[in-house]
Each structure stands twice: as C-alpha cells, then as structure tokens.
Protein backbone atom coordinates (compact mmCIF):
# COMPACT_ATOMS: atom_id res chain seq x y z
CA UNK A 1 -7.57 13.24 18.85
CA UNK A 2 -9.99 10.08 17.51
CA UNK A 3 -8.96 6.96 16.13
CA UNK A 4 -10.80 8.62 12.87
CA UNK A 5 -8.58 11.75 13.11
CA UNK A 6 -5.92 10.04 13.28
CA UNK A 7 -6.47 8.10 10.25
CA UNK A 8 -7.35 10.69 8.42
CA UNK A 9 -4.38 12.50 9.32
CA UNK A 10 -2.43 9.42 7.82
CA UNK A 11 -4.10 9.46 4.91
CA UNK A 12 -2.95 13.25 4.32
CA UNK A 13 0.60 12.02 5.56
CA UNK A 14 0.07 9.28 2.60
CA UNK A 15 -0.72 12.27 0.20
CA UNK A 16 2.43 13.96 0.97
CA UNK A 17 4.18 11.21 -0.43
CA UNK A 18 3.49 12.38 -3.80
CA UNK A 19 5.18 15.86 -2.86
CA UNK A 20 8.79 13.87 -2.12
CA UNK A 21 10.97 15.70 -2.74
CA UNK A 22 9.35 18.01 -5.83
CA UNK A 23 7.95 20.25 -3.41
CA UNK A 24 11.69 21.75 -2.24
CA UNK A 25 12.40 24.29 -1.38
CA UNK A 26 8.88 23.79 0.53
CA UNK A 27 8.15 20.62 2.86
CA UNK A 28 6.30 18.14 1.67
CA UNK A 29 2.56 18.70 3.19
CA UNK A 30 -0.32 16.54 2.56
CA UNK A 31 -3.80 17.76 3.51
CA UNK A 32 -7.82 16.67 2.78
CA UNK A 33 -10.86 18.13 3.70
CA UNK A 34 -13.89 15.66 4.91
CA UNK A 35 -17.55 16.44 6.03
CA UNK A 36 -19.55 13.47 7.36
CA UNK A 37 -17.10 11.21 6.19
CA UNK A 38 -16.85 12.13 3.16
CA UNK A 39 -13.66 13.51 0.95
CA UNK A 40 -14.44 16.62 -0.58
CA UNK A 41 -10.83 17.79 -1.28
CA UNK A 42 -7.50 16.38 -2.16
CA UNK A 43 -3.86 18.44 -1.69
CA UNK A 44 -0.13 18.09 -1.51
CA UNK A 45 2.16 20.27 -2.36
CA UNK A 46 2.89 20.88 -6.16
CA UNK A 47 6.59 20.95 -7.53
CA UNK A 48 8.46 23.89 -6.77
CA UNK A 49 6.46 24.61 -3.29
CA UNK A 50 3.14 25.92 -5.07
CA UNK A 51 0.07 25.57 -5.09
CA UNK A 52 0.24 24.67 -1.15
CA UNK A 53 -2.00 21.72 0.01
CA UNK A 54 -4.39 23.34 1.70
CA UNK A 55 -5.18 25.12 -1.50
CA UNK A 56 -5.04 22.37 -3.68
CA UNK A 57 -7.41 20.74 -1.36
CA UNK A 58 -9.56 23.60 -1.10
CA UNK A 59 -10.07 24.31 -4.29
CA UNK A 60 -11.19 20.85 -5.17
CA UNK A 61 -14.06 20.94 -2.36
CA UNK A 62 -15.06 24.28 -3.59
CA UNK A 63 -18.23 25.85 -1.82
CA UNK A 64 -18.48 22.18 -0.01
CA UNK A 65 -15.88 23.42 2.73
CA UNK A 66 -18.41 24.69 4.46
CA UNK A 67 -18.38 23.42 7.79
CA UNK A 68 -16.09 20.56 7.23
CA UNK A 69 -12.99 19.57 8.76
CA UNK A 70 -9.55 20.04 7.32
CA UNK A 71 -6.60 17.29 7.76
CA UNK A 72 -3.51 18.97 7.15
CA UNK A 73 0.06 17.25 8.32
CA UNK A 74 1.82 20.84 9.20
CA UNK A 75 0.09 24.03 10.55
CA UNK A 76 -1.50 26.08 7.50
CA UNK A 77 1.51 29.00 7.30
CA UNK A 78 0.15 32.56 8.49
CA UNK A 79 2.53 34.99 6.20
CA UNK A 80 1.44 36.09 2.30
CA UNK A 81 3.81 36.25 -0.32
CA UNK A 82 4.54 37.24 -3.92
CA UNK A 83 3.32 33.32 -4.68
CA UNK A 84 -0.19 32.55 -3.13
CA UNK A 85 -1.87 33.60 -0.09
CA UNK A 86 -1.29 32.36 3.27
CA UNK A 87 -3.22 29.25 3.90
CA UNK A 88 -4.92 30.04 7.64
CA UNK A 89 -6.64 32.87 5.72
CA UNK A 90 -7.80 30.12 2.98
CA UNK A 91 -9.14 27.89 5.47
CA UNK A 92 -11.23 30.84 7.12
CA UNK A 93 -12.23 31.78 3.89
CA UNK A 94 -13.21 28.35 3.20
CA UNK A 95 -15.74 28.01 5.70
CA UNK A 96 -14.60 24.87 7.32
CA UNK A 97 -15.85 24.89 11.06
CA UNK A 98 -12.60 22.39 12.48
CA UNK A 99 -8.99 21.67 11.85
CA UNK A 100 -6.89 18.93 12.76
CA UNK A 101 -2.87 20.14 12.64
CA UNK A 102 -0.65 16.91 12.89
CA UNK A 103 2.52 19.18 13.39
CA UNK A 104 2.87 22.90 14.30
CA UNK A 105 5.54 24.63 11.91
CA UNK A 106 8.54 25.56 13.33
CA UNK A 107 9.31 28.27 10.79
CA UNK A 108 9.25 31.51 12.71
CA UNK A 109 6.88 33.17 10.03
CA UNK A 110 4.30 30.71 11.52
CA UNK A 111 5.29 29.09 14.20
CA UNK A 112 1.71 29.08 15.76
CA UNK A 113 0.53 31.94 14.26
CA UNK A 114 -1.46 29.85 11.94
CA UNK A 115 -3.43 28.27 14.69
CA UNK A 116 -3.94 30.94 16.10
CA UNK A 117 -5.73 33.15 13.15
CA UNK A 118 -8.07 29.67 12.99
CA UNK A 119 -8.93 29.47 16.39
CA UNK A 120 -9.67 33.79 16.62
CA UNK A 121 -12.17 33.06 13.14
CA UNK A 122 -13.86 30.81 15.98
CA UNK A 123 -12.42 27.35 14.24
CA UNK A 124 -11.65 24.88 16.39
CA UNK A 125 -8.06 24.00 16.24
CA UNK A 126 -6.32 20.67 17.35
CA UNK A 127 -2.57 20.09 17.27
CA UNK A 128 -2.26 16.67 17.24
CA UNK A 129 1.43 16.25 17.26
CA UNK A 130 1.31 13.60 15.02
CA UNK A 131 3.49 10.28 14.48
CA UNK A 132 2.48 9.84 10.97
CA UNK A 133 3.01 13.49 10.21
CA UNK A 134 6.13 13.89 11.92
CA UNK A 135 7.47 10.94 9.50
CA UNK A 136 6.51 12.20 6.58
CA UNK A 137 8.19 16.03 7.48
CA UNK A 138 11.25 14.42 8.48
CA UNK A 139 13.48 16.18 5.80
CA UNK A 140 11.99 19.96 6.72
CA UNK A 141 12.03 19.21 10.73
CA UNK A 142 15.53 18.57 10.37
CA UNK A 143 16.57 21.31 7.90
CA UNK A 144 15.00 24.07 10.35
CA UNK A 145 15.88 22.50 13.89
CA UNK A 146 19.65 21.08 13.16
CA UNK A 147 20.20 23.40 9.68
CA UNK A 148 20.87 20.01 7.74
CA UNK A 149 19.36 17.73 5.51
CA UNK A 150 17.53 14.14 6.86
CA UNK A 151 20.51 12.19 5.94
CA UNK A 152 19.69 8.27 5.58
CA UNK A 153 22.73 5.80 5.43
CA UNK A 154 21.79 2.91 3.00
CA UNK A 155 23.95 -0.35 2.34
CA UNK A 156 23.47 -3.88 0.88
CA UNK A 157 25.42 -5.97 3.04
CA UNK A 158 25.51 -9.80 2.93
CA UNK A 159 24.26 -12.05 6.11
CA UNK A 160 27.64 -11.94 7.67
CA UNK A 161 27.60 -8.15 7.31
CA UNK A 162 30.23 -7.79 4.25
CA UNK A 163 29.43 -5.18 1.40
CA UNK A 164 31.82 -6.48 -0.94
CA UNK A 165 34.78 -8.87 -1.74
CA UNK A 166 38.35 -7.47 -0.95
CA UNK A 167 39.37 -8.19 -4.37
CA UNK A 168 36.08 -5.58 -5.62
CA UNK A 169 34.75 -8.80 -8.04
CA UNK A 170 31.12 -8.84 -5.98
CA UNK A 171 29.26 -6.19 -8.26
CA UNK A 172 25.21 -7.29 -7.06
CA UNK A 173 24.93 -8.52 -3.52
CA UNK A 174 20.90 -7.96 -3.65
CA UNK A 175 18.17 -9.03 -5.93
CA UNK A 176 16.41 -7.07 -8.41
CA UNK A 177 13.18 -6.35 -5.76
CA UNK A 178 15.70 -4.92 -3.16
CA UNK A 179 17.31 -3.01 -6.03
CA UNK A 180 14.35 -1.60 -7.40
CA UNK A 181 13.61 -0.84 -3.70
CA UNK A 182 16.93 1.67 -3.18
CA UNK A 183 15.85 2.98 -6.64
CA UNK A 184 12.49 4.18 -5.02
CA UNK A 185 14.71 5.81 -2.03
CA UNK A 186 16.66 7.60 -4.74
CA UNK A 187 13.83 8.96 -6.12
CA UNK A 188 12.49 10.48 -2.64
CA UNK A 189 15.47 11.73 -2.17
CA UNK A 190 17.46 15.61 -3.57
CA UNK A 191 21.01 14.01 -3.33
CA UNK A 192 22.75 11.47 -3.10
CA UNK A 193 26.52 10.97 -1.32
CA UNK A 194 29.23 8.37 -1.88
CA UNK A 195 32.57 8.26 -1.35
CA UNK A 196 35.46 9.71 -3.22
CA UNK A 197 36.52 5.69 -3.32
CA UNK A 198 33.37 4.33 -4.61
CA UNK A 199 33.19 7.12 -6.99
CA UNK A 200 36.89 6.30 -8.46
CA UNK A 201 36.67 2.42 -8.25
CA UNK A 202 32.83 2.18 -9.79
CA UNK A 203 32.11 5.12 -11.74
CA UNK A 204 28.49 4.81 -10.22
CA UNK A 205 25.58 6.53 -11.87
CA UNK A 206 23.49 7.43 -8.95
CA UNK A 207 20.11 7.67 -11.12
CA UNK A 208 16.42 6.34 -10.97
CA UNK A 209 15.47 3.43 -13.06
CA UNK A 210 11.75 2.84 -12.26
CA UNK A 211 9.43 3.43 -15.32
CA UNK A 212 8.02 6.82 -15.06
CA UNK A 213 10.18 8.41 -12.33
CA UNK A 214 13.41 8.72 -14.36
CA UNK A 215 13.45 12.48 -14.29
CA UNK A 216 13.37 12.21 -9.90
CA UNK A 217 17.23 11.09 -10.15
CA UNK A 218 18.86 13.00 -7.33
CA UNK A 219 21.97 15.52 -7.50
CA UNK A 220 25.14 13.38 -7.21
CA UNK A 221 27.71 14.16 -4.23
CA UNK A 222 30.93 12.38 -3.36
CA UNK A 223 32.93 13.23 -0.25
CA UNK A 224 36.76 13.57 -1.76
CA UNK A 225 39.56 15.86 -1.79
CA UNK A 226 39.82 15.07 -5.25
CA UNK A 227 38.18 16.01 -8.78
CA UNK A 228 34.66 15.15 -9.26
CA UNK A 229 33.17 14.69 -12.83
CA UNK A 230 30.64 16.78 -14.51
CA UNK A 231 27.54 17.11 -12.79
CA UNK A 232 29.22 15.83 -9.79
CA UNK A 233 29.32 18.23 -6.21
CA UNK A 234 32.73 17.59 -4.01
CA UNK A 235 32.38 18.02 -0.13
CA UNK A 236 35.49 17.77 1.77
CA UNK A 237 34.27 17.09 5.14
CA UNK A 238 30.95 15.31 6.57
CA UNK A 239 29.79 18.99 7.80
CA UNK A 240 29.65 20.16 4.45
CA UNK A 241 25.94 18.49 4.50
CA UNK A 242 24.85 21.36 6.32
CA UNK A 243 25.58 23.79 3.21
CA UNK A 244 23.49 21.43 0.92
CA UNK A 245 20.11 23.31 -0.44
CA UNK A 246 18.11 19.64 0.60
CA UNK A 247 16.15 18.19 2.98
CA UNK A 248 16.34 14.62 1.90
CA UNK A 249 19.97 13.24 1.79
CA UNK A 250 20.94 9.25 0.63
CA UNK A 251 24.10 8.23 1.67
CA UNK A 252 25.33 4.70 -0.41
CA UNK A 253 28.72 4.02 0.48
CA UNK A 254 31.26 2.75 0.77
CA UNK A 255 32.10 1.91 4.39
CA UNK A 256 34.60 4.81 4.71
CA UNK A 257 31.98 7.74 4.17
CA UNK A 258 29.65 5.75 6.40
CA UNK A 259 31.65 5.63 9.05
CA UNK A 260 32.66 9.33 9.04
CA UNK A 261 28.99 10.50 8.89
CA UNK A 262 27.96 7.86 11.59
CA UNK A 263 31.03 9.10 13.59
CA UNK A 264 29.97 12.70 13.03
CA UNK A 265 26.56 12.01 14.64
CA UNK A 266 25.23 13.23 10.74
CA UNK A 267 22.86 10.06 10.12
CA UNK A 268 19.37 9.83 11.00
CA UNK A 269 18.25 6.68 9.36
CA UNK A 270 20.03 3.10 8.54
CA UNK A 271 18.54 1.49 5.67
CA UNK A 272 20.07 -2.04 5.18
CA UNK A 273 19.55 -4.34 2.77
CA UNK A 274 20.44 -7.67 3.47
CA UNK A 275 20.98 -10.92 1.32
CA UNK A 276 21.07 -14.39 2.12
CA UNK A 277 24.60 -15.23 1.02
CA UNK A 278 27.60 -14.62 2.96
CA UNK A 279 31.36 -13.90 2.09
CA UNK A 280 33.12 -15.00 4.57
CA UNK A 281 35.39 -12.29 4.36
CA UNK A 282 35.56 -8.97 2.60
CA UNK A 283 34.83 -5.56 3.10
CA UNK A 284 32.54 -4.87 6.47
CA UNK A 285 29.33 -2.82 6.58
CA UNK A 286 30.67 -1.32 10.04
CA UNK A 287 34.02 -0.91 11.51
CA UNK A 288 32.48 -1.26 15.13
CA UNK A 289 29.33 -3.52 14.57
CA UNK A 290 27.44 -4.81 18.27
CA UNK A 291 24.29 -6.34 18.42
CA UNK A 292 22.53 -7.07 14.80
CA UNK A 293 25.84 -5.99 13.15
CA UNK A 294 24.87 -2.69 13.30
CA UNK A 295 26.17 0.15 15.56
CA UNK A 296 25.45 0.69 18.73
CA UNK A 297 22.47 2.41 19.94
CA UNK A 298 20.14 1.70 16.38
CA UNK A 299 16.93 0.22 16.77
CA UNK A 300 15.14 -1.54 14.77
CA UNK A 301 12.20 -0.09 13.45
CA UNK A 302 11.03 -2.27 10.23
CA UNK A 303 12.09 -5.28 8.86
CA UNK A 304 10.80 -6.75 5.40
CA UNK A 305 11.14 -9.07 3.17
CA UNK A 306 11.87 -8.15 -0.84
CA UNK A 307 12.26 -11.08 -2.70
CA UNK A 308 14.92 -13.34 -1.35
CA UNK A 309 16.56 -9.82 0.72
CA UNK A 310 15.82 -8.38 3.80
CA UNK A 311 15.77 -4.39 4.11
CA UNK A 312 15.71 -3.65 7.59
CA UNK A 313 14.85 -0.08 8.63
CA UNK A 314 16.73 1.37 12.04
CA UNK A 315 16.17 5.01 14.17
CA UNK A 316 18.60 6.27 16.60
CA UNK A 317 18.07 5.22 20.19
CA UNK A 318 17.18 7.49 22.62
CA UNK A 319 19.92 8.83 24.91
C-alpha cells in the first residue's frame, strides 16, 4: 500500500466518523471513490445500517466510477438482502478498475468473499489491513470476535489520582473543555454504564449537551442489584455486557464498577481526564494504581491538553 493509499484510506476512516454509532446494528464504514486524484464520491453508512457506504459513495460519482479506485475501511459485504444489494456486486457494476480494503470483514456472510467476487470481475484487490481502519471499526471487531461491545472506561480524576472527596462535596473536578470533551464520547457511544452507587448518590443524567447532537444521548445502564429508574437497564454482573445489543460501550464510574470491569478483563480503552488540582485524599481512581496511576499493563497512547485538563488516552499492553 502507498503513502497516498493510505491517506486516502484515513480519510474514509475520517468519514466513518459521521456513522458513530447511528449506523447500529451495522458498523460504522467510511468509503470514497478517487480517479487521478480526484474525489468523485463520498459514503458512510446512513442511520439504521442503510444506504451502505459504498453505495452512498457510488451513487454520488455516478457514471465517473469508471476506472477509478474505491477506498473503503471494511471489505464491501458479498450477501443480498431484503435492504439493498450487496456492495462487491455495486463496485463491479460501478466500473471502478481497483480497490483498496483497509479491513477484511469477519462476518461469515463475507468474510473474504467480497474480495474475492472483485478480484474474479478482474479488479484489483488490496487488503491493506489498516491502522486507521481498524480504529475506527473498533466497536464491530469486538462485537463479532469477543461477542461484546468496545467497552471504554472514562474518569476525571485529579493530579493525585482522586475522583472525588470522601465526604461526596467535589461535584466538577474538570473544566468545561474536558467536559464538553466526555460529552462528545457520549455521543459516539450506544450506552452508557455507572454504578448502582453513583446512580443512587447523584441521580446522574447520562445525556449529550453539545448543540445539535442532543438526540445521540446514549441508553443509560447501571450495574446494581437494585431498582433502576425509568428508562434505566440493570445488569447484575460485569458479563452482562455481552447481552447488550451495542458495539460502543462508556463506562463513567464510580471506582467500584471500574474496578470490576477492569478486573473482569471487560475494558478496552482508559480515557482519563485529568485536572490540575489535587485532594489530598478522597476517593481513588484505582484500587491498585502502578506506574502513571493507572493499572498495570496500560499504555499510553494520547495525551492532550483541553483547557487547563489533561485527557490522556491508554490501550492494553500486549501480553
């Protein structure tokens, strides 16, 4: 794969953005078509799974296809159904002469299939195994290799790694940037989990409140053995995840349903947002901090600054 593949493969990862998480129960695909350079066709998935991408995209270059290249995150699915066509015979149709795949699809309808069909219409076919498309297919990777949701952990901790005061007084330990930040992640997201504590003690309301994506507020989850409210969801146990209909989960405290999921091995992203002031004392982040005052075996994968905050991003190590 080129250096110009590959950005144009991160430009369709870029596009599939804008299918987070609308496009459920369908991943989140971005793809573009391009002939000498030029963009002929847009795509990401619509809201409800259809129109696929690939369609989108090809029906905005029209008769221009011809013999251009298509830029498509996940391998163009091979089966028809009752909603649309299957999208390797669209690209034949199309006329485009190359492909560039940045990840194959693991769902067995496809699961190479669709490369195959291009490369037997005589187009020439390139997995790329993509970085960029990877990241942005996190939520459906997971769903169909572990059967769960992408579940990221997300906390607001102080510098000395606190997440409130013991006497629960500390309502905002971040700014208004870093909030409006874990308002974005909400709206990426299909639910959101805290604890049967947090939900008790703070009544929390677990919506977006960035102008214009109200309506992306996620389904509202609270691990308890209790009651939940209206339009609340009880799980009783971390492995309930797996029965979620999701791919994108955000988990926002407190410490005790962080430390179950991080105990279950159920957490596949720590988002932490950090603030200049410290407590002293209070409530910790993580029972069993190390290095960074995060868990062992995270690494660090992004670190910003939002205002007067840090958010620092973190993967699991490698075993």
């Amino acid at each position: 794969m080129s250096e110009a593949d590959a950005r144009w493969l991160a430009a369709a990862a870029c596009l599939a953005e804008r299918a987070r998480p609308l496009s459920r129960p369908n991943p989140p695909v971005g793809a573009i078509v391009v002939k000498e350079g030029i963009v002929l066709g847009r795509g990401w998935t619509r809201p409800g799974g259809r129109p696929h991408a690939e369609a989108a995209a090809f029906d905005e270059a029209g008769a221009a296809a011809g013999g251009a290249t298509l830029y498509v995150t996940l391998e163009p699915c091979a089966h028809r159904s009752e909603r649309g066509p299957a999208c390797a015979d669209l690209a034949i149709a199309s006329g485009i002469v190359r492909a560039v795949i940045g990840v194959a699809d693991p769902d067995a309808r496809t699961a190479g299939e669709g490369i195959a069909r291009l490369t037997a219409a005589g187009i020439d076919a390139t997995l790329a195994d993509d970085a960029a498309s990877r990241e942005s297919l996190a939520g459906y990777l997971v769903r169909m290799r572990e059967g769960r949701p992408f579940v990221t952990l997300k906390l607001a901790m102080t510098a000395d790694g606190f997440i409130a005061r013991k006497d629960g007084t500390s309502r905002w330990i971040t700014g208004e940037i870093a909030r409006a930040h874990a308002h974005r992640e909400r709206a990426r997201s299909d639910a959101i989990l805290v604890g049967g504590r947090t939900l008790r003690s703070d009544a929390p309301r677990l919506d977006v409140r960035l102008p214009g994506l109200e309506g992306r507020s996620p389904r509202r989850l609270a691990l308890t053995q209790g009651a939940t409210p209206g339009g609340w969801q009880a799980l009783r146990q971390p492995e309930d995840i797996r029965d979620l209909d999701a791919q994108y989960l955000l988990v926002e405290g407190g410490a005790e349903v962080a430390d179950a999921l991080l105990c279950a091995g159920l957490v596949d992203r720590l988002l932490l947002y950090r603030s200049a002031a410290e407590f002293g004392e209070g409530i910790p982040a993580f029972r069993h901090p190390a290095a960074a005052g995060v868990p062992e075996g995270w690494l660090l994968a992004d670190r910003r600054q939002l205002g007067n905050d840090t958010l620092e991003d973190y993967t699991p190590g490698q075993s």
